[in-house]
N, C-alpha and C. Protein backbone atom coordinates (compact mmCIF):
# COMPACT_ATOMS: atom_id res chain seq x y z
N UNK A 1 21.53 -21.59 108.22
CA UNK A 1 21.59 -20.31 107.59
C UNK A 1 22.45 -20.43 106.33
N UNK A 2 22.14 -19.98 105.30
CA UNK A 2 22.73 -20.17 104.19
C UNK A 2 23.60 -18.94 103.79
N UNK A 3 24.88 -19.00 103.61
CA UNK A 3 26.64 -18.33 103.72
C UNK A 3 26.53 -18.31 102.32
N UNK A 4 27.31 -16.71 102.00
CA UNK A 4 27.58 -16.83 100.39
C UNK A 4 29.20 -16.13 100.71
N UNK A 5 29.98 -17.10 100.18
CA UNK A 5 31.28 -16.67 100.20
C UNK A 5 31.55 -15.43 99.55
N UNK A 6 31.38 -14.21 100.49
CA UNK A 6 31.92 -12.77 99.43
C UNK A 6 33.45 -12.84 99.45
N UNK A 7 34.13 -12.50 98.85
CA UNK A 7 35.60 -12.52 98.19
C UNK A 7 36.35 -11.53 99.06
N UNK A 8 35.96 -10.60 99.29
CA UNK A 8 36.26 -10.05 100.51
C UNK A 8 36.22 -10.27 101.98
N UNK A 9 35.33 -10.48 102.05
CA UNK A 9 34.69 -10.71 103.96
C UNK A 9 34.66 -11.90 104.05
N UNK A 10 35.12 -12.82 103.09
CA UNK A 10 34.82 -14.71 103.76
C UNK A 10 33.28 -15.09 103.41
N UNK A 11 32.90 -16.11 103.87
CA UNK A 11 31.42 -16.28 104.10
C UNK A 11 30.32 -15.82 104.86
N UNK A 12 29.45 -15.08 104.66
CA UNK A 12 28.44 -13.97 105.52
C UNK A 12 27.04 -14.57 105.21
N UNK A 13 26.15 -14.28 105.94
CA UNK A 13 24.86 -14.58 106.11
C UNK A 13 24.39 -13.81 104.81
N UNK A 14 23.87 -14.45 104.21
CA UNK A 14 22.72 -14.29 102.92
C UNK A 14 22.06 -12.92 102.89
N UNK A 15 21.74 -12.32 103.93
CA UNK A 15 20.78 -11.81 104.40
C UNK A 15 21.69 -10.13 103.93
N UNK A 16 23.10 -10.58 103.73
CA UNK A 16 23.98 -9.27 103.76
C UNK A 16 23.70 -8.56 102.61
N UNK A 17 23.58 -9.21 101.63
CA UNK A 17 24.14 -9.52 100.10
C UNK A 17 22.87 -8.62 99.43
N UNK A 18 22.91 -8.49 98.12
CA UNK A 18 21.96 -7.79 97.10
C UNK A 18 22.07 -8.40 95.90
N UNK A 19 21.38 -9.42 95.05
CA UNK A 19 21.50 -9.71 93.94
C UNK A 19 21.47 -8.37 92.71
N UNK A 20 22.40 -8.38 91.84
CA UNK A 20 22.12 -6.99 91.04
C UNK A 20 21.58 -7.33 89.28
N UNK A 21 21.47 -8.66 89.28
CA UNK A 21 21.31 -9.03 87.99
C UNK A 21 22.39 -10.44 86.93
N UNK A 22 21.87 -10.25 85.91
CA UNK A 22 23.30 -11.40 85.79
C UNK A 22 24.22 -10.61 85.05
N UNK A 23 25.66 -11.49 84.71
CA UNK A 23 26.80 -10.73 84.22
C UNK A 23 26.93 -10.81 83.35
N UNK A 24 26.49 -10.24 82.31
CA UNK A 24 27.18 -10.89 80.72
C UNK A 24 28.01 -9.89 80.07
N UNK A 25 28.67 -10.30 78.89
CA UNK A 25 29.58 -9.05 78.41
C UNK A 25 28.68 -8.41 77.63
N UNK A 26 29.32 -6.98 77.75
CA UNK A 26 28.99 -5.53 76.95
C UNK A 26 29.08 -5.90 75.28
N UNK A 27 28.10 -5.39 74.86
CA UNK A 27 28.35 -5.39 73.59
C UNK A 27 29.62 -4.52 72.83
N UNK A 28 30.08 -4.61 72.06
CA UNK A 28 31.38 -3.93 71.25
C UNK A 28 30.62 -2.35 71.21
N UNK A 29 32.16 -1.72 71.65
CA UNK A 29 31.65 -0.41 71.14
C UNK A 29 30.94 0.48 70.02
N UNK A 30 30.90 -0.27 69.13
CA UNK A 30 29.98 0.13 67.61
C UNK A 30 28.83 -0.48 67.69
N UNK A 31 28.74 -1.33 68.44
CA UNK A 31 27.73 -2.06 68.23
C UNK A 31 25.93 -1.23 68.20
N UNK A 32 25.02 -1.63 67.55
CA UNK A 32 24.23 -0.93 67.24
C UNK A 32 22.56 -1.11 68.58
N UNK A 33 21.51 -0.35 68.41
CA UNK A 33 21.12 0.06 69.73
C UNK A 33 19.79 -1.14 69.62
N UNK A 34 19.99 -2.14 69.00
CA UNK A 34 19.70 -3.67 69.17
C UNK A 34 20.60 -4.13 69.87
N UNK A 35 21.46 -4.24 70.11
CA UNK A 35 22.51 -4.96 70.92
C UNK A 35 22.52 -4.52 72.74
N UNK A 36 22.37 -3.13 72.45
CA UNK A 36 22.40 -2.58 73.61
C UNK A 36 21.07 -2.84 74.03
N UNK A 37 20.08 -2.76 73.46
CA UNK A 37 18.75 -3.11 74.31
C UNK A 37 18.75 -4.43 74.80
N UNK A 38 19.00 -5.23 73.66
CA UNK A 38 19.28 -6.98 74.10
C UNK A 38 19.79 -7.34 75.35
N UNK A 39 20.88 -6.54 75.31
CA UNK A 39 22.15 -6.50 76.81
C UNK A 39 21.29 -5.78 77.67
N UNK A 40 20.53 -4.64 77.70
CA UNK A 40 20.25 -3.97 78.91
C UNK A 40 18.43 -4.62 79.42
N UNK A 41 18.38 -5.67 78.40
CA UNK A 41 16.96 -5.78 79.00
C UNK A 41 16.30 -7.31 78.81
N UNK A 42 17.15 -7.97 77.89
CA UNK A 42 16.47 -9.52 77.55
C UNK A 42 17.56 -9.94 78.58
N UNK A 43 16.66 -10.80 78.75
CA UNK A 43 17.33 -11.92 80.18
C UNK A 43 16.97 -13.26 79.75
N UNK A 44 18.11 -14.55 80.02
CA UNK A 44 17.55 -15.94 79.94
C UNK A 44 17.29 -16.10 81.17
N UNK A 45 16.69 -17.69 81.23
CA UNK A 45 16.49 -18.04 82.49
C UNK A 45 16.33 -19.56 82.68
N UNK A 46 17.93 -19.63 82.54
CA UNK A 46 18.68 -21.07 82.10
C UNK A 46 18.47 -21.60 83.27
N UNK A 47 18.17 -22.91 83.59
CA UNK A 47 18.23 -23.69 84.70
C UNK A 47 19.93 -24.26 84.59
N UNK A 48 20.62 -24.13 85.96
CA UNK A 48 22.26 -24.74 85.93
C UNK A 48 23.11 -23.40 85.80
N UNK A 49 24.02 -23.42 86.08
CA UNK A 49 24.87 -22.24 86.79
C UNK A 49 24.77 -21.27 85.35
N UNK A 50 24.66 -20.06 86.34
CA UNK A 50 24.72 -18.81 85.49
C UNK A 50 25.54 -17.97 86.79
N UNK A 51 25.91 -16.50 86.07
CA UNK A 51 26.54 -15.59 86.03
C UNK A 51 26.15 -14.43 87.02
N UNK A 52 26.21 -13.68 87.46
CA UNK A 52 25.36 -12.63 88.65
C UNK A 52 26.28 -11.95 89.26
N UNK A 53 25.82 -10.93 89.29
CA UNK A 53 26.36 -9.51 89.49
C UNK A 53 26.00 -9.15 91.44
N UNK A 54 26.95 -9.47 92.35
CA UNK A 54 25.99 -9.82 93.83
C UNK A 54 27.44 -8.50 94.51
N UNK A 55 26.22 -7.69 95.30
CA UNK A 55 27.08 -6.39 95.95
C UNK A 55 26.98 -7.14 97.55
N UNK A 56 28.08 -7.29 98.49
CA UNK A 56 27.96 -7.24 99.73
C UNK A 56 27.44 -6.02 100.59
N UNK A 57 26.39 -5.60 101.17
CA UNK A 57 25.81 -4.31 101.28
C UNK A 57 26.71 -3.64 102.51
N UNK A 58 27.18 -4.34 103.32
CA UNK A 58 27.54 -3.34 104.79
C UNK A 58 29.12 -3.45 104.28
N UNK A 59 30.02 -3.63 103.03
CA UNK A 59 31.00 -3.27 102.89
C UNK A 59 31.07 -2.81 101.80
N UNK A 60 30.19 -2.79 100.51
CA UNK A 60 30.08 -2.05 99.84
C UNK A 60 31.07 -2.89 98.49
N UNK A 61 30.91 -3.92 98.46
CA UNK A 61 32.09 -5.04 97.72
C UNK A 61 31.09 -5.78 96.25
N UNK A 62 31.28 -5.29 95.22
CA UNK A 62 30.58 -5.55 94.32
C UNK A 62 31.45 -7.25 93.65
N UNK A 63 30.82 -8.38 93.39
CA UNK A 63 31.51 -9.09 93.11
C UNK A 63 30.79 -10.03 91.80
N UNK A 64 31.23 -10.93 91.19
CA UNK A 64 30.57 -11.43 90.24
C UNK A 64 30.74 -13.20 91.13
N UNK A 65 29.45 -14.13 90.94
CA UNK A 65 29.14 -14.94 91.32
C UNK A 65 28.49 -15.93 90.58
N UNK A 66 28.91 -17.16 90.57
CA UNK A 66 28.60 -18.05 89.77
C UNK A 66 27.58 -19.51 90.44
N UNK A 67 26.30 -19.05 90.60
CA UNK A 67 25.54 -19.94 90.96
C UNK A 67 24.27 -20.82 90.40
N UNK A 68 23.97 -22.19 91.15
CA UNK A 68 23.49 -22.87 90.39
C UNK A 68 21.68 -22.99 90.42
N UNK A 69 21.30 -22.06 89.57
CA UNK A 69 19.66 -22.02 89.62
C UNK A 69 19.12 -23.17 89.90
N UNK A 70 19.31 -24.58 89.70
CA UNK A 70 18.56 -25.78 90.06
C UNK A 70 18.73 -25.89 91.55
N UNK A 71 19.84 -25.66 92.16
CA UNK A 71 19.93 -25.97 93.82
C UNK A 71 20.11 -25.04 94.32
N UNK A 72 20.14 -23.76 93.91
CA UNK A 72 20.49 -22.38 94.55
C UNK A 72 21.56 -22.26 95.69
N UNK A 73 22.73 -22.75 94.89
CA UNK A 73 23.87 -23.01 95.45
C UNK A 73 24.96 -22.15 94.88
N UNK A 74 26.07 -21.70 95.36
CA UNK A 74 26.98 -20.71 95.12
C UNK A 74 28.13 -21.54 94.60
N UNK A 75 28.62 -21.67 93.42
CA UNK A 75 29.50 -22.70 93.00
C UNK A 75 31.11 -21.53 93.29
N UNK A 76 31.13 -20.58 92.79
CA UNK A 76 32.16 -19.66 93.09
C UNK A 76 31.80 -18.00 92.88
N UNK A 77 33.11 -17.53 93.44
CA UNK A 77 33.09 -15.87 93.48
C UNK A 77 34.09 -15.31 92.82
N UNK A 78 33.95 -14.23 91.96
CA UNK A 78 35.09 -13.80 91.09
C UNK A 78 34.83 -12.27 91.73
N UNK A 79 35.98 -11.73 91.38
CA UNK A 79 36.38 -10.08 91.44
C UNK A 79 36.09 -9.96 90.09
N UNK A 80 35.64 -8.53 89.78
CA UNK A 80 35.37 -7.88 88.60
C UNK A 80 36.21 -7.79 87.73
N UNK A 81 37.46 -7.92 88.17
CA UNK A 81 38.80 -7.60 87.19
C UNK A 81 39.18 -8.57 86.68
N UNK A 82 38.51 -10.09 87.36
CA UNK A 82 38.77 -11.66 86.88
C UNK A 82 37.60 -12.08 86.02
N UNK A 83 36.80 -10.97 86.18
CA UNK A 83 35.26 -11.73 84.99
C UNK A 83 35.81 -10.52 83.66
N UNK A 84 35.84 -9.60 84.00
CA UNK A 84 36.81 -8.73 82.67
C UNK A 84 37.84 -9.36 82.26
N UNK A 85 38.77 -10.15 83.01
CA UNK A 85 40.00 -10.42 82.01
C UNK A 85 40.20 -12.23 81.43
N UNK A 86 38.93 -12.68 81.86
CA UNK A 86 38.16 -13.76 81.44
C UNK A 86 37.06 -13.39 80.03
N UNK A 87 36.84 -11.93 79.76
CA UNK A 87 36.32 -11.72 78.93
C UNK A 87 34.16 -11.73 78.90
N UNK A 88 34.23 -11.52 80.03
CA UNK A 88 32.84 -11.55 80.94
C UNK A 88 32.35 -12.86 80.27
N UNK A 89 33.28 -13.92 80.49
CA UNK A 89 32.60 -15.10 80.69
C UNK A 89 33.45 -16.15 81.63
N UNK A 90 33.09 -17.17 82.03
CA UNK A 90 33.80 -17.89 83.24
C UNK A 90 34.90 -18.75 82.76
């Protein structure tokens, strides 16, 4: 069974979890409504660790997660306040 370490609850069955998208930073507040569409709707789809936005569902624990699209492996788990003060990047 494949375990995704939530940051809260330890490691839980896969089965718990909700992928919500990936994490990237917000565009600057001025920024113009090209930027914001870019951010709210173009997606890459890099092979090798990217960024993701993963909610634990039966505790309600939103976390940011850093896993690796070639082996679909969970390299690490950040709290939201550590991908913000990292600057929404790792």
């Amino acid at each position: 069974m494949k375990l995704i370490p939530c940051p809260l609850n330890g490691p839980r069955p896969v089965g718990e979890f909700a992928c919500l998208g990936p994490a990237k930073p917000m565009p600057a507040d001025d920024a113009g409504p090209e930027a914001w569409a870019d951010y709210a709707y173009a997606e890459d789809n890099p092979a090798g660790p990217i960024l993701e936005w993963w909610l634990h569902v039966p505790s309600g624990t939103m976390f940011v997660a850093e896993r690796d699209t070639v082996t679909d492996t969970m390299i690490r788990t950040l709290w939201p306040a550590d991908f913000r003060a990292a600057g929404g990047r790792p």
